[in-house]
Protein backbone atom coordinates (compact mmCIF):
# COMPACT_ATOMS: atom_id res chain seq x y z
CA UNK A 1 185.28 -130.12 -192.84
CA UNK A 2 188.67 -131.27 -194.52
CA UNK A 3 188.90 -133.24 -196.95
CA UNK A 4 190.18 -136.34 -194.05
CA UNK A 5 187.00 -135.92 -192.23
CA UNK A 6 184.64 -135.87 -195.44
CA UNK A 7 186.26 -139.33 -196.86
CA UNK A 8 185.67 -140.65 -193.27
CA UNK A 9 181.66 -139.34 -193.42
CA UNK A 10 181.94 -140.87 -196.57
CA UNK A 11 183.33 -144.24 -196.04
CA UNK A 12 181.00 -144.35 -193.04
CA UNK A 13 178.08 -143.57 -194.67
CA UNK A 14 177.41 -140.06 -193.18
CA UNK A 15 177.66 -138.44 -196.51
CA UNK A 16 174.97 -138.59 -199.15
CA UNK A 17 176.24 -139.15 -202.96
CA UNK A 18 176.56 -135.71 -204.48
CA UNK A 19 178.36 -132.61 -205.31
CA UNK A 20 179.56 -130.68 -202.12
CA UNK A 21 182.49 -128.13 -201.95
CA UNK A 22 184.85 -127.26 -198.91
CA UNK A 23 186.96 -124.88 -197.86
CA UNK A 24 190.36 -125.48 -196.73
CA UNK A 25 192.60 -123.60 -195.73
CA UNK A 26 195.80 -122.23 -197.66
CA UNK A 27 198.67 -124.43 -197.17
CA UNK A 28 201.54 -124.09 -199.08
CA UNK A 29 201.77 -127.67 -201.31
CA UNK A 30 198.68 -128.78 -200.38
CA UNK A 31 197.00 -128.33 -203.66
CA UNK A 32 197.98 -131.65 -204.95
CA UNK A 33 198.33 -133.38 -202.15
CA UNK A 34 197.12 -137.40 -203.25
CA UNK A 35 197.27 -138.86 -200.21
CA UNK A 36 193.49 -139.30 -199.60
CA UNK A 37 193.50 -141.69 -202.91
CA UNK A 38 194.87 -144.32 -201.05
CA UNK A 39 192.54 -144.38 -198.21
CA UNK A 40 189.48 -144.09 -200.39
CA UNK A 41 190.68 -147.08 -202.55
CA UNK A 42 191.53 -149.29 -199.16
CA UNK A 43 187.35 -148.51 -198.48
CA UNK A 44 186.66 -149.84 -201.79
CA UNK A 45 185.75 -146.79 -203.50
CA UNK A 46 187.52 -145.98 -207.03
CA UNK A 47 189.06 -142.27 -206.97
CA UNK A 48 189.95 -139.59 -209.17
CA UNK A 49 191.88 -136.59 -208.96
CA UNK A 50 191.33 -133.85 -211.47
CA UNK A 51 193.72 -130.76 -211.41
CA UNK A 52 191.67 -127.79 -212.19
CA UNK A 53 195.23 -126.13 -213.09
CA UNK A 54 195.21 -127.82 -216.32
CA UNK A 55 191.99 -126.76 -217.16
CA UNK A 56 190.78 -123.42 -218.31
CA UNK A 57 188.28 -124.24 -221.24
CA UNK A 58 185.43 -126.77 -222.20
CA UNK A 59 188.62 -128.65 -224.41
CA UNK A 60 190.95 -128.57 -221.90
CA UNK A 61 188.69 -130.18 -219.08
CA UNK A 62 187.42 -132.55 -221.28
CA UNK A 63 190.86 -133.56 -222.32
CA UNK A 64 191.62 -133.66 -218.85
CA UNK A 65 188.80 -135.96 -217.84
CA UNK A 66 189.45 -138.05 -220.78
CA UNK A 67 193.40 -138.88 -218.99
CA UNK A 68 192.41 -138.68 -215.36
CA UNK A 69 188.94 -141.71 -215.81
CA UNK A 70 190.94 -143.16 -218.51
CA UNK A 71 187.89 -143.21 -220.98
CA UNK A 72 188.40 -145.74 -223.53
CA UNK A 73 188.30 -144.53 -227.36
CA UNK A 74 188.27 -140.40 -228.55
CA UNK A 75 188.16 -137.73 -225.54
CA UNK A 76 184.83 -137.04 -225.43
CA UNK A 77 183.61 -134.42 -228.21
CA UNK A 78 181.39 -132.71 -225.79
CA UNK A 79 179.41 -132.72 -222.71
CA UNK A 80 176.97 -135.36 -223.52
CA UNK A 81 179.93 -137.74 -224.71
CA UNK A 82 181.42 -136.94 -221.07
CA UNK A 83 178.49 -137.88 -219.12
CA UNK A 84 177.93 -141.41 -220.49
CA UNK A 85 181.45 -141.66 -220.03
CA UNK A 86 180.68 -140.65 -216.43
CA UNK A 87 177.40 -142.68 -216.10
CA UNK A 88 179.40 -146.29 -217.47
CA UNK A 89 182.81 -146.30 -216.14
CA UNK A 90 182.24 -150.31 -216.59
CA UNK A 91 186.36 -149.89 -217.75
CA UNK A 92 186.69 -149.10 -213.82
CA UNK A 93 184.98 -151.03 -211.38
CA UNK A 94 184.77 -150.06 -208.50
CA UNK A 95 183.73 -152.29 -205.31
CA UNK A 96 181.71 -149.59 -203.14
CA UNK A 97 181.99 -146.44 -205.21
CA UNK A 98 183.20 -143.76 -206.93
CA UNK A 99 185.20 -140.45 -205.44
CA UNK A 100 186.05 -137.73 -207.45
CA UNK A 101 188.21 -134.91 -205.94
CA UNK A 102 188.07 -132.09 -208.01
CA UNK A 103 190.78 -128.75 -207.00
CA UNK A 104 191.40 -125.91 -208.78
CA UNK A 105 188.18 -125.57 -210.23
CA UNK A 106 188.40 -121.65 -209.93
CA UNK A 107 190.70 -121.59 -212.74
CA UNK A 108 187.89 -123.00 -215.40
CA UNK A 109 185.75 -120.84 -213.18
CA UNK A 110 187.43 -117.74 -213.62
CA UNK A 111 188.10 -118.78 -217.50
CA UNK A 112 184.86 -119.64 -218.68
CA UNK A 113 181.81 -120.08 -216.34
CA UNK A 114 179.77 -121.51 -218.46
CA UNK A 115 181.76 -124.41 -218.52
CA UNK A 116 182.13 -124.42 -214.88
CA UNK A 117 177.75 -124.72 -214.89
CA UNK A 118 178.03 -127.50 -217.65
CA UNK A 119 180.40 -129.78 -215.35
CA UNK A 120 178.36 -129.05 -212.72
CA UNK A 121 175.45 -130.27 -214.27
CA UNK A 122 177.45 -133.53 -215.86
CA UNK A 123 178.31 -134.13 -212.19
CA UNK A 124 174.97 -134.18 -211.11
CA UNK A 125 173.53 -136.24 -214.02
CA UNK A 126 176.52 -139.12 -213.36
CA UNK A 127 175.71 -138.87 -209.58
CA UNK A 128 171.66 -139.24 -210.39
CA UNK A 129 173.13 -142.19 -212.49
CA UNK A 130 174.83 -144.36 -209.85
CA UNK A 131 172.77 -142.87 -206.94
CA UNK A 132 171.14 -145.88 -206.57
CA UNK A 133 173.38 -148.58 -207.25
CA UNK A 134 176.37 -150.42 -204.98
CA UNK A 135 178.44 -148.45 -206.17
CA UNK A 136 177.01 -144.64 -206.02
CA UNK A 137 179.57 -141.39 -206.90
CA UNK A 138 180.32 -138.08 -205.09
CA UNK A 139 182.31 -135.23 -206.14
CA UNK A 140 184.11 -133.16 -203.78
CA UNK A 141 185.11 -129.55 -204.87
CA UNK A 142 187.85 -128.23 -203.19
CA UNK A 143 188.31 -124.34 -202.45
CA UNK A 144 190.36 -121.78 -200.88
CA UNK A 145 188.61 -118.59 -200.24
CA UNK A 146 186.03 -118.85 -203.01
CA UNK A 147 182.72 -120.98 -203.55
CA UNK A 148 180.22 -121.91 -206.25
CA UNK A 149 177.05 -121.21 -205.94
CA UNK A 150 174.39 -123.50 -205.44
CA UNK A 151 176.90 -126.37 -204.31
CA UNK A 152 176.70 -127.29 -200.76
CA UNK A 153 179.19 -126.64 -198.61
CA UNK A 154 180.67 -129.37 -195.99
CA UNK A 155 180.33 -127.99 -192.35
């Protein structure tokens, strides 16, 4: 499934809240590529595109996350500050939800893969947090040619 198809299952309400990861296939450019944003924000959910390029380390994803959700106050100082960042986003409303697309996450994977497990698992716990509200969250993980285990993959 592309990521086109997967914002449609999720607009229509095909797609549970989670994390899920697909594959695409290697276009040249198409890392990137923000088109989607548009299209999820016209259905009313809020979205977020982190480039896993910038991000090799715990600091340099956080950092990242801090720019890309515009968290108000100090980047978050660790994992726990990130997920109540994650879990409130009250400085974001959205009106149906929350899409996060995250690419290049094979670069923090590659880097340090603990950190990898410990976004994974901030992911889950801010997903768990808005599961059950108007306005629940799901991450998509993009990938060429590599996965993650334990993260299900879009058919």
């Amino acid at each position: 499934m592309d990521a086109n198809r997967a914002l449609t299952a999720l607009i229509e309400g095909r797609l549970a809240p989670g994390v899920y990861q697909w594959r695409t296939p290697p276009v040249p450019g198409a890392i990137g590529d923000t088109g989607w944003t548009g299209r999820a924000e016209e259905a009313g959910l809020r979205a977020f595109h982190l480039d896993g390029r910038r991000a090799r380390d715990k600091e340099s994803f956080l950092r990242l996350c801090s720019e890309v959700f515009d968290i108000p106050g100090p980047p978050p100082g660790g994992w726990d500050d990130l997920g109540d960042g994650l879990a409130d986003l009250s400085w974001t409303p959205a009106k149906s939800g929350y899409l996060v697309l995250y690419e290049s996450w094979s670069e923090l994977a590659d880097a340090d893969q603990r950190s990898l497990r410990a976004v994974l698992d901030v992911f889950a716990r801010a997903i768990k947090a808005w599961r059950d509200t108007s306005t629940p969250m799901t991450v998509l993980m993009s990938s060429v040619g590599v996965e993650v285990a334990g993260v299900p993959r879009l058919a």
